[in-house]
Protein backbone atom coordinates (compact mmCIF):
# COMPACT_ATOMS: atom_id res chain seq x y z
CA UNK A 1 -37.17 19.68 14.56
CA UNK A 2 -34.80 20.47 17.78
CA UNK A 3 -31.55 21.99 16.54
CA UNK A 4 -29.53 19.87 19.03
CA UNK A 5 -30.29 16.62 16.88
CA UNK A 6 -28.39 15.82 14.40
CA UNK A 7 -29.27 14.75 11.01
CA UNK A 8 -28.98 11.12 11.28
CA UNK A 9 -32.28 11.53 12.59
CA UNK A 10 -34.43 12.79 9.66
CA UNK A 11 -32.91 9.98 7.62
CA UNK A 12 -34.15 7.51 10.10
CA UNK A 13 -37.16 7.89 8.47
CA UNK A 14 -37.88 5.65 5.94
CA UNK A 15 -37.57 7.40 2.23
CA UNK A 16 -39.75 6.28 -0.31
CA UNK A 17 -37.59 5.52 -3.03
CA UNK A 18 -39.69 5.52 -5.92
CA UNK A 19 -38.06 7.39 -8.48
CA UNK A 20 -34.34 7.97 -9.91
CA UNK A 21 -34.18 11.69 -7.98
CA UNK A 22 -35.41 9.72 -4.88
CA UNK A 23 -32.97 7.33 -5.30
CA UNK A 24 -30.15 9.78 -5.45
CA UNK A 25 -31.38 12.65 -3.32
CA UNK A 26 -30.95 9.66 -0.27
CA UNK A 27 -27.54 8.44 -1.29
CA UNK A 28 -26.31 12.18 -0.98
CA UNK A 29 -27.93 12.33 2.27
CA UNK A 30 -26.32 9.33 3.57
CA UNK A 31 -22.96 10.56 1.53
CA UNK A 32 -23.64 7.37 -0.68
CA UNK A 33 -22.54 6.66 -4.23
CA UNK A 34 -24.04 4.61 -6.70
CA UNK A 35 -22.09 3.12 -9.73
CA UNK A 36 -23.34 1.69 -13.03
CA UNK A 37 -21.44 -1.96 -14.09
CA UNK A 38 -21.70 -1.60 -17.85
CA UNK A 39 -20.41 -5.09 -18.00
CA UNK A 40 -23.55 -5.97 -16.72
CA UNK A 41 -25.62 -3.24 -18.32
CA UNK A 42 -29.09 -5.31 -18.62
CA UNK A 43 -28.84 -7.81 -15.68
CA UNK A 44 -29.82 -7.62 -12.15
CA UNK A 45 -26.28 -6.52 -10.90
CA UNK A 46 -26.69 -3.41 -13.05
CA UNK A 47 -26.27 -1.06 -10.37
CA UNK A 48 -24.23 -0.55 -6.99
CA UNK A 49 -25.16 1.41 -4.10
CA UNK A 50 -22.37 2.01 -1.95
CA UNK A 51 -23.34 3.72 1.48
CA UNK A 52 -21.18 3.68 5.03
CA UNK A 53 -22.58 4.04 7.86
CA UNK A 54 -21.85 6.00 11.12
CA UNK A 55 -19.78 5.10 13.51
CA UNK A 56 -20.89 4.34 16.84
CA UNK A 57 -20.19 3.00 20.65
CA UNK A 58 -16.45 3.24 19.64
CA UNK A 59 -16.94 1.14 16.63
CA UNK A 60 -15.89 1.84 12.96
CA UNK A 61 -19.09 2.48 11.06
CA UNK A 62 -19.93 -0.16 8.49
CA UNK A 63 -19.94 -0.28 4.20
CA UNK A 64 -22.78 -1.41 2.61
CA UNK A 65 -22.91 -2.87 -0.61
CA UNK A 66 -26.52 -3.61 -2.51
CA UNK A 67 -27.05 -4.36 -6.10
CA UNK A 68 -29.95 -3.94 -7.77
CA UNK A 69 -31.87 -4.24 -11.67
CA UNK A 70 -32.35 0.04 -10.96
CA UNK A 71 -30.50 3.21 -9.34
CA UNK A 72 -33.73 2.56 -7.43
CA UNK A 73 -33.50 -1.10 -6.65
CA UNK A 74 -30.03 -0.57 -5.81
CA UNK A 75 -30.60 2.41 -3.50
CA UNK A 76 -33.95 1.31 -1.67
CA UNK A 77 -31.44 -2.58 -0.67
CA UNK A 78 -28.77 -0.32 0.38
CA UNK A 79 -31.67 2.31 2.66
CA UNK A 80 -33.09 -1.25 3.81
CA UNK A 81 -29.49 -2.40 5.46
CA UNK A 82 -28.52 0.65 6.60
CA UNK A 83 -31.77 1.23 8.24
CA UNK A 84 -31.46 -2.30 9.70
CA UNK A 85 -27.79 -1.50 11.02
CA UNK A 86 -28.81 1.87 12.09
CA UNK A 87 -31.19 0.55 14.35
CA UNK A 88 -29.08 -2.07 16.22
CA UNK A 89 -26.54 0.24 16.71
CA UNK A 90 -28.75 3.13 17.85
CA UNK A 91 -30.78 0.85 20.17
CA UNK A 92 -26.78 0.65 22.28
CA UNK A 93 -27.14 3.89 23.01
């Protein structure tokens, strides 16, 4: 990988988010932070990924929000959005 990159571009890369270590090892990546709503322990609001993402052309970077049934289900939404708004803001550059 060339040293002058920075890490936003390994993350790029979609992650396979199949299990709970998955799940977690990309929110920490992405400084993300997932929360458990034990008011809504068994439904599919359960979990809360919470992820920002960078800023760029001048712009404040964005918070992203996804629920999900899973740490999982909740982390692989959030990955989806930010790759989404990763991309439109990358393709300013």
């Amino acid at each position: 990988m060339d040293e002058t990159r920075n890490d936003m571009s390994e993350i790029q890369e979609e992650p396979v988010l199949t299990t709970e270590q998955d799940a977690l090892r990309w929110l920490r990546q992405v400084e993300g932070t997932v929360y458990h709503n034990r008011n809504d322990a068994d439904g599919e609001n359960a979990w809360v990924a919470v992820v920002h993402t960078p800023p760029a052309n001048g712009r404040t970077g964005k918070i992203i929000l996804a629920f999900g049934e899973s740490i999982q289900e909740a982390a692989t939404a959030a990955e989806e959005e930010w790759t989404s708004v990763w991309s439109s803001m990358s393709a300013t550059h």
